[in-house]
C-alpha atoms as a PDB file:
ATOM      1  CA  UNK A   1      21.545  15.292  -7.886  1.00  0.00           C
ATOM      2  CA  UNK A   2      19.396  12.046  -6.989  1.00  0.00           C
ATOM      3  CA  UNK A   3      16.456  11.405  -7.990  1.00  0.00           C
ATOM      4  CA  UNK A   4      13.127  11.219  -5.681  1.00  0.00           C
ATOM      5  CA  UNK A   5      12.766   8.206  -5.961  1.00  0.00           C
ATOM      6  CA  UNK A   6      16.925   7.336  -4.805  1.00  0.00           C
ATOM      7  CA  UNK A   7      15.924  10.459  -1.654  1.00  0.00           C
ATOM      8  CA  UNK A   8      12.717   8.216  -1.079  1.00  0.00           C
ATOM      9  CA  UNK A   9      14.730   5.033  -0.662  1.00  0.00           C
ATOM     10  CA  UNK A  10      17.608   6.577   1.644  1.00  0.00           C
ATOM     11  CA  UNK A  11      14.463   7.826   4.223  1.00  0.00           C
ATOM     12  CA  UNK A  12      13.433   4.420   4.250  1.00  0.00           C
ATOM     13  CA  UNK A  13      16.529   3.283   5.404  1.00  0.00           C
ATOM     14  CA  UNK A  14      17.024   5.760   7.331  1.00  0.00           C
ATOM     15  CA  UNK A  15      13.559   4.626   9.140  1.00  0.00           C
ATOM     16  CA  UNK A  16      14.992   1.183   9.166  1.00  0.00           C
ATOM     17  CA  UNK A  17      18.359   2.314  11.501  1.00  0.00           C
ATOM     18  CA  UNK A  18      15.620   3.240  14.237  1.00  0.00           C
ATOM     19  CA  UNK A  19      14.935  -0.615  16.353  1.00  0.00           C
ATOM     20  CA  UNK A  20      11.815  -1.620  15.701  1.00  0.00           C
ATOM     21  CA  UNK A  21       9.691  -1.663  19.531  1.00  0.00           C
ATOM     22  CA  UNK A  22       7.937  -4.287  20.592  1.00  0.00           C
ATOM     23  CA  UNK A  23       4.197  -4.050  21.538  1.00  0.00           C
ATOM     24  CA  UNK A  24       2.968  -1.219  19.168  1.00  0.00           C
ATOM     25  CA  UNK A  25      -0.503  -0.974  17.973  1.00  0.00           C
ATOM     26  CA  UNK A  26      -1.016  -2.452  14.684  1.00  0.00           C
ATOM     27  CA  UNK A  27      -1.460   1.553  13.281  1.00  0.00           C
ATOM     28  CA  UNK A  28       1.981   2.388  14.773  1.00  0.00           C
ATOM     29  CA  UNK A  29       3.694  -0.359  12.338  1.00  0.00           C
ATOM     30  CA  UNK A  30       2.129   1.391   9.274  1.00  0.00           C
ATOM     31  CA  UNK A  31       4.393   3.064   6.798  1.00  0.00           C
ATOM     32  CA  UNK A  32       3.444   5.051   3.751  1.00  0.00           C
ATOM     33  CA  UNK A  33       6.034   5.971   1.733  1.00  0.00           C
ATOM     34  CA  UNK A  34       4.435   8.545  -0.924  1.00  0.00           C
ATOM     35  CA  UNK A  35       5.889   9.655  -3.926  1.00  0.00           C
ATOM     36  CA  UNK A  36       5.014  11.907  -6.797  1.00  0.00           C
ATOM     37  CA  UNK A  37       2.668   9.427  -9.066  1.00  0.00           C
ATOM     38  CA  UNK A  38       4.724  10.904 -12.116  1.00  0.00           C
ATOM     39  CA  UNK A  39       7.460   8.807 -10.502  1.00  0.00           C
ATOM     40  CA  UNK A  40       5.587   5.297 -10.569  1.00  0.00           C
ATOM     41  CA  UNK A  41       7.652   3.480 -13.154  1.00  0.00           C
ATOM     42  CA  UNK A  42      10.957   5.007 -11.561  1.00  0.00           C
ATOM     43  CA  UNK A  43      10.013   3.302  -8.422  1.00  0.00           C
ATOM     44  CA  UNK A  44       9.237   0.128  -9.670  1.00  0.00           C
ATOM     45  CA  UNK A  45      12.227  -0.207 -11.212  1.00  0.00           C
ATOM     46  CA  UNK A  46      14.061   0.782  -8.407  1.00  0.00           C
ATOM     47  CA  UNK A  47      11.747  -1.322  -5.519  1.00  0.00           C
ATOM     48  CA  UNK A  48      14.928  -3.589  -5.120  1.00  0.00           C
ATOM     49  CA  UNK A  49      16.575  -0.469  -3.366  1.00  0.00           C
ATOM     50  CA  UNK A  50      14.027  -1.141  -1.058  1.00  0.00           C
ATOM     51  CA  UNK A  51      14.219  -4.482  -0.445  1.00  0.00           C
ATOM     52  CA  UNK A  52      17.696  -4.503  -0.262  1.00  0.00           C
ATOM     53  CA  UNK A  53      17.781  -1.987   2.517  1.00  0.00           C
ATOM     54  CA  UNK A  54      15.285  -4.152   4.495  1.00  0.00           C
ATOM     55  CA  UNK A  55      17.622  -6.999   4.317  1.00  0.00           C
ATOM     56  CA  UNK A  56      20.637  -5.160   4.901  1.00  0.00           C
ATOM     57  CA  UNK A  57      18.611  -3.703   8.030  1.00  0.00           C
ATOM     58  CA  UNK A  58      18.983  -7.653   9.070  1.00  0.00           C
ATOM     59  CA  UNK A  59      14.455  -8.060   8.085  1.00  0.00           C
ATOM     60  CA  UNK A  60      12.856  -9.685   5.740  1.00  0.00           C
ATOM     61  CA  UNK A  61      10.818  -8.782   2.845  1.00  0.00           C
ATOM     62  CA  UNK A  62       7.720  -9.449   1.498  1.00  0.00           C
ATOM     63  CA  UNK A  63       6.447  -7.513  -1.907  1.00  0.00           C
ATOM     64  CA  UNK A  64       2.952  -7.941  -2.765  1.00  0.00           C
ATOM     65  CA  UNK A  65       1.959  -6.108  -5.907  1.00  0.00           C
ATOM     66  CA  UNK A  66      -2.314  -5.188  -5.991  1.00  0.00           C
ATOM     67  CA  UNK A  67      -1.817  -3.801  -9.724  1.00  0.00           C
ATOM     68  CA  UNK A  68      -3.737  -7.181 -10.916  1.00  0.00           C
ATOM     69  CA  UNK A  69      -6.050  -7.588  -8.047  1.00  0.00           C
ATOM     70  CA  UNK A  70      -8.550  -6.005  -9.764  1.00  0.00           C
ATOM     71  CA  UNK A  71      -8.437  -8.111 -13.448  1.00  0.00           C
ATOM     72  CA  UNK A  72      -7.717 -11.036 -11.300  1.00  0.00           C
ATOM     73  CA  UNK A  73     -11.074 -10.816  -9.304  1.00  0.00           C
ATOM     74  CA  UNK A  74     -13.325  -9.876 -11.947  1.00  0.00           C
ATOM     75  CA  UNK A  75     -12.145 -13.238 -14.229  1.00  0.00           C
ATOM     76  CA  UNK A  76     -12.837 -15.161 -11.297  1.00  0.00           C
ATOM     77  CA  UNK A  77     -16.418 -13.762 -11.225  1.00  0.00           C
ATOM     78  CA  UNK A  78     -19.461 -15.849 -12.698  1.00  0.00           C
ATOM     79  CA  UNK A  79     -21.296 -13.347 -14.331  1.00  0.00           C
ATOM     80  CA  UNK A  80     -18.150 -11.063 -15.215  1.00  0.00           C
ATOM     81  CA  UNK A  81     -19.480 -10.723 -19.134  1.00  0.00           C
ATOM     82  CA  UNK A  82     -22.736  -8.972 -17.512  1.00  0.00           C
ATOM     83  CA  UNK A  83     -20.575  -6.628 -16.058  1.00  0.00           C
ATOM     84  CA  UNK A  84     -19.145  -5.707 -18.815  1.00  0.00           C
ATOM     85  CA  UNK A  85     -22.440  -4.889 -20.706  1.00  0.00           C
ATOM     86  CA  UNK A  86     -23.669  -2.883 -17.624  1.00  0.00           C
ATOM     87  CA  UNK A  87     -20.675  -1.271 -15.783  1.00  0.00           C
ATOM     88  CA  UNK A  88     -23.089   0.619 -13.837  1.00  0.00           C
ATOM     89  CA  UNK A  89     -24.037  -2.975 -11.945  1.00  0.00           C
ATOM     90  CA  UNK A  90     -20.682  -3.229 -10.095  1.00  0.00           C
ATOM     91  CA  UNK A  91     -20.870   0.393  -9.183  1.00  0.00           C
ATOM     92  CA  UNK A  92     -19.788   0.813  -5.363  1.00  0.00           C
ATOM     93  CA  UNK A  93     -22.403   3.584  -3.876  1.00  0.00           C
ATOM     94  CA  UNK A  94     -22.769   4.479  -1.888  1.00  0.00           C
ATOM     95  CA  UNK A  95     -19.013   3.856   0.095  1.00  0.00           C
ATOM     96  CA  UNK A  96     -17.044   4.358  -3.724  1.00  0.00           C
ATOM     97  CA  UNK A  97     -16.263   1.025  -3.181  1.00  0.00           C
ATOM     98  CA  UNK A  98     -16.831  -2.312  -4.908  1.00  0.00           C
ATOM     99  CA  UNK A  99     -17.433  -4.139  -1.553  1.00  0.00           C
ATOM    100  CA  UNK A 100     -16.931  -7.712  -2.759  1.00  0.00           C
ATOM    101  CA  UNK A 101     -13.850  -6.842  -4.621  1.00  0.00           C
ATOM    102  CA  UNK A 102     -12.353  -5.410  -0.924  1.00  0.00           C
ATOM    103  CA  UNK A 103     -13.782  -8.039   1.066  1.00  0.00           C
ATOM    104  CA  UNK A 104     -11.635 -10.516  -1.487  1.00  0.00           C
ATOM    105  CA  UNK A 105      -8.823  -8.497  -1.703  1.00  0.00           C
ATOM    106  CA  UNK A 106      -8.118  -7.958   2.098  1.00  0.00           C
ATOM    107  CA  UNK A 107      -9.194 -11.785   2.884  1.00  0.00           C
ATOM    108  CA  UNK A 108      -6.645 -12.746   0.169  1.00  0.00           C
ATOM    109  CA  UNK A 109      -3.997 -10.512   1.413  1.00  0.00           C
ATOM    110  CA  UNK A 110      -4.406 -11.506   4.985  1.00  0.00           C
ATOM    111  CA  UNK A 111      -3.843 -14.814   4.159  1.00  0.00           C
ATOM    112  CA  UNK A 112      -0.744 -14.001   2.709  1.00  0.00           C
ATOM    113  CA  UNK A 113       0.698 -11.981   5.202  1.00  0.00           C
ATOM    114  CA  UNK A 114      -0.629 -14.750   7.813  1.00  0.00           C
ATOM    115  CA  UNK A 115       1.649 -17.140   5.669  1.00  0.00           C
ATOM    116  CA  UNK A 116       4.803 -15.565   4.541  1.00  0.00           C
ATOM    117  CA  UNK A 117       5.511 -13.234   7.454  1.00  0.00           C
ATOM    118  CA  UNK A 118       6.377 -12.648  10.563  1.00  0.00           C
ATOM    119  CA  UNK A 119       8.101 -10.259  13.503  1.00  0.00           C
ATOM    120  CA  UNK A 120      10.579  -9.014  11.464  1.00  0.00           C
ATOM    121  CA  UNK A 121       8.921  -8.938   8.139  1.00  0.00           C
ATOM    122  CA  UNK A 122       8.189  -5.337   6.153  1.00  0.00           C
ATOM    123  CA  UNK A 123       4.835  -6.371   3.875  1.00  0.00           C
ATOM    124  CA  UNK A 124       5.335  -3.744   1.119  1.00  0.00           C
ATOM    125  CA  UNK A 125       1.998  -3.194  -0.580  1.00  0.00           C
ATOM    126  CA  UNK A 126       3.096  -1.948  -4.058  1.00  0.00           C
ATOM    127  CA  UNK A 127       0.642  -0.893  -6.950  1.00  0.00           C
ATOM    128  CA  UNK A 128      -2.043   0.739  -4.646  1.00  0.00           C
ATOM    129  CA  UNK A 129      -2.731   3.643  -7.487  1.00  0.00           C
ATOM    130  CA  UNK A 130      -4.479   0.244  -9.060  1.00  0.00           C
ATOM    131  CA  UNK A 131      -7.535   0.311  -6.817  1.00  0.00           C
ATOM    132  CA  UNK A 132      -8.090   4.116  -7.449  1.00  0.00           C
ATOM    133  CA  UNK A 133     -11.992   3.717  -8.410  1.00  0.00           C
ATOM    134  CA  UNK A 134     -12.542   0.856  -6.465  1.00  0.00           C
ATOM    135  CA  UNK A 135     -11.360   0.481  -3.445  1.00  0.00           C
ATOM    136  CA  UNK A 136     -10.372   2.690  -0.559  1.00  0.00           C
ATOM    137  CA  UNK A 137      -6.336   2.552   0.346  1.00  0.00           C
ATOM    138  CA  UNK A 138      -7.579   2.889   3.798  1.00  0.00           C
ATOM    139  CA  UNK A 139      -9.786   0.395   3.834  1.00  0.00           C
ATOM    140  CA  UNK A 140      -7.553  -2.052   2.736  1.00  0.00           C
ATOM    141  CA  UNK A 141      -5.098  -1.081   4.810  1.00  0.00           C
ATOM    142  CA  UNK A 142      -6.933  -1.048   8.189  1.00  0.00           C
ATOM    143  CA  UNK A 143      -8.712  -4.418   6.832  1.00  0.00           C
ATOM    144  CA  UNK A 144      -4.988  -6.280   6.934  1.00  0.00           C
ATOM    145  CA  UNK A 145      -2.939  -4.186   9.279  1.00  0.00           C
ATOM    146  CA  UNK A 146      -3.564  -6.632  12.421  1.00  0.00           C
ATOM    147  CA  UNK A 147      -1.854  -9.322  10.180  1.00  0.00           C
ATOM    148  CA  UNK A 148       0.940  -7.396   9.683  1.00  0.00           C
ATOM    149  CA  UNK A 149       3.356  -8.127  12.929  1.00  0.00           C
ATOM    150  CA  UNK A 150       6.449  -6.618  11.610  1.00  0.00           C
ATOM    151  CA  UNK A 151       5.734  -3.401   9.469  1.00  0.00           C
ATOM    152  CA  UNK A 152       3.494  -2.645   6.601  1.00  0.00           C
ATOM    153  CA  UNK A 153       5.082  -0.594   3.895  1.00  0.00           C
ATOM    154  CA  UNK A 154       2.818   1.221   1.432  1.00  0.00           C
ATOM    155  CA  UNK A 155       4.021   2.697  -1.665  1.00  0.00           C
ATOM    156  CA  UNK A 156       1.516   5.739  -1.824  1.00  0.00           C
ATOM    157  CA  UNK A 157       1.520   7.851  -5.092  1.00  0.00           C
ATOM    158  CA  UNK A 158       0.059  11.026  -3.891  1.00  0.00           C
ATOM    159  CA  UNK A 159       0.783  13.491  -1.287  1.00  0.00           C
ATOM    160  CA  UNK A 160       0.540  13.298   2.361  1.00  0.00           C
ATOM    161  CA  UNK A 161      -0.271  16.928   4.088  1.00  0.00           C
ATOM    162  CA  UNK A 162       1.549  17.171   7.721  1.00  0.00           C
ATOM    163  CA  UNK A 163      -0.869  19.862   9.120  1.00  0.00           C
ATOM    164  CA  UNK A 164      -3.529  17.312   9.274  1.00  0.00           C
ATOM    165  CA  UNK A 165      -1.986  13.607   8.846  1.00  0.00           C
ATOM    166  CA  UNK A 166      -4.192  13.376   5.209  1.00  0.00           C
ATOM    167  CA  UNK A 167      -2.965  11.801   2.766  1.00  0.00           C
ATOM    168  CA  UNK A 168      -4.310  11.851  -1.389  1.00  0.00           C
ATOM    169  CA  UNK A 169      -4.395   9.273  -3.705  1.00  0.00           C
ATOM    170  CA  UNK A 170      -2.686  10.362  -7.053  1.00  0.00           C
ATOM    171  CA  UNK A 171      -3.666  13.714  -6.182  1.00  0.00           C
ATOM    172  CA  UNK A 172      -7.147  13.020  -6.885  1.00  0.00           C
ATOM    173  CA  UNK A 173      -9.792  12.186  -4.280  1.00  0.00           C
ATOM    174  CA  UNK A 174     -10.239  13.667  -1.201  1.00  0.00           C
ATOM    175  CA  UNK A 175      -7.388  13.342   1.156  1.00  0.00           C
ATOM    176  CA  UNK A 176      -8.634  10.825   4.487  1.00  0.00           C
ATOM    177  CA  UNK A 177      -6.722  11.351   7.866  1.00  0.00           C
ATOM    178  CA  UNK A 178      -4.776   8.657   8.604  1.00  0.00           C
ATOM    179  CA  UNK A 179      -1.729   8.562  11.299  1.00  0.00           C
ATOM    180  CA  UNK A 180       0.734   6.194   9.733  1.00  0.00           C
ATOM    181  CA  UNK A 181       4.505   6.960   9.451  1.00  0.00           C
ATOM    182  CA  UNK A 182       4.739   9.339   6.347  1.00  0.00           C
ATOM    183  CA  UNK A 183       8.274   8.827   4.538  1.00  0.00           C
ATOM    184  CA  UNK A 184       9.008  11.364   2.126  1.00  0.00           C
ATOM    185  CA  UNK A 185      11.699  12.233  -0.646  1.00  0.00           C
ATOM    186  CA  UNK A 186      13.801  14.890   1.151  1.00  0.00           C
ATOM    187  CA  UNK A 187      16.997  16.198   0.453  1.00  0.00           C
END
């Protein structure tokens, strides 16, 4: 029996054997692959599968990983030891959202993806579960997905519910509608 993880990977290249259309709206290119967030460190050890799939598909790949975005931004922040002493000061009410760290994050990744892609490049966003607290997956995604003109790939730990295109970060918050592609682990 394979693992969900190894099921994950073969629906992702089973998505890559359809021919990628021309002309789709930047939402139409998003993919979230979601897996069980009890399966994190099984999938990054196992995000090669991935990549080689893409390039076997005859695309290119580009892994970003966001699990340092966070520590990253706050050292490059003046008054960062303030923060520390009062938490409460980088609190993100009332979106749940530390709005400069986004704004950063998406300019940063945009920049990127503006650099290092193109046509037939998959972006795979890997390490989302990372912003859990601070930043919205959706927001980051809809702040970047014009710059993505091949596909965007998230790796989504959490659940995605058909029945209403919503998908949950590590179970957690509330679920947001949201119509990318959902790839699942299926046997």
């Amino acid at each position: 029996m394979s693992s969900r993880v190894q099921k994950l990977a073969a629906a992702y290249r089973a998505h890559l054997t359809v021919p990628w259309r021309m002309g789709l709206a930047a939402i139409q290119r998003v993919v979230f692959a979601v897996y069980d967030k009890a399966d994190e460190l099984r999938l990054r050890a196992n995000v090669e599968e991935f990549a080689l799939a893409t390039q076997q598909a005859g695309k290119q790949w580009l892994l970003i990983d966001l699990t340092n975005a966070f520590p990253e931004w706050m050292m490059a922040q003046k008054y960062r030891d303030a923060y520390f002493e009062s938490p409460e000061d980088l609190a993100g009410y009332p979106t749940g959202e530390l709005t400069g760290f986004v704004a950063d994050l998406v300019a940063r990744l945009k920049a990127r993806i503006e650099a290092q892609s193109g046509p037939d490049t998959v972006v795979a966003l890997l390490g989302v579960g990372t912003l859990f607290g601070l930043a919205r997956v959706s927001t980051v995604v809809e702040g970047i997905k014009e710059s993505v003109t091949g596909r965007l790939l998230v790796f989504f730990p959490g659940e995605h519910h058909p029945e209403h295109h919503s998908y949950r970060l590590l179970d957690a918050r509330d679920g947001w509608n949201y119509l990318a592609v959902p790839l699942l682990a299926k046997d």
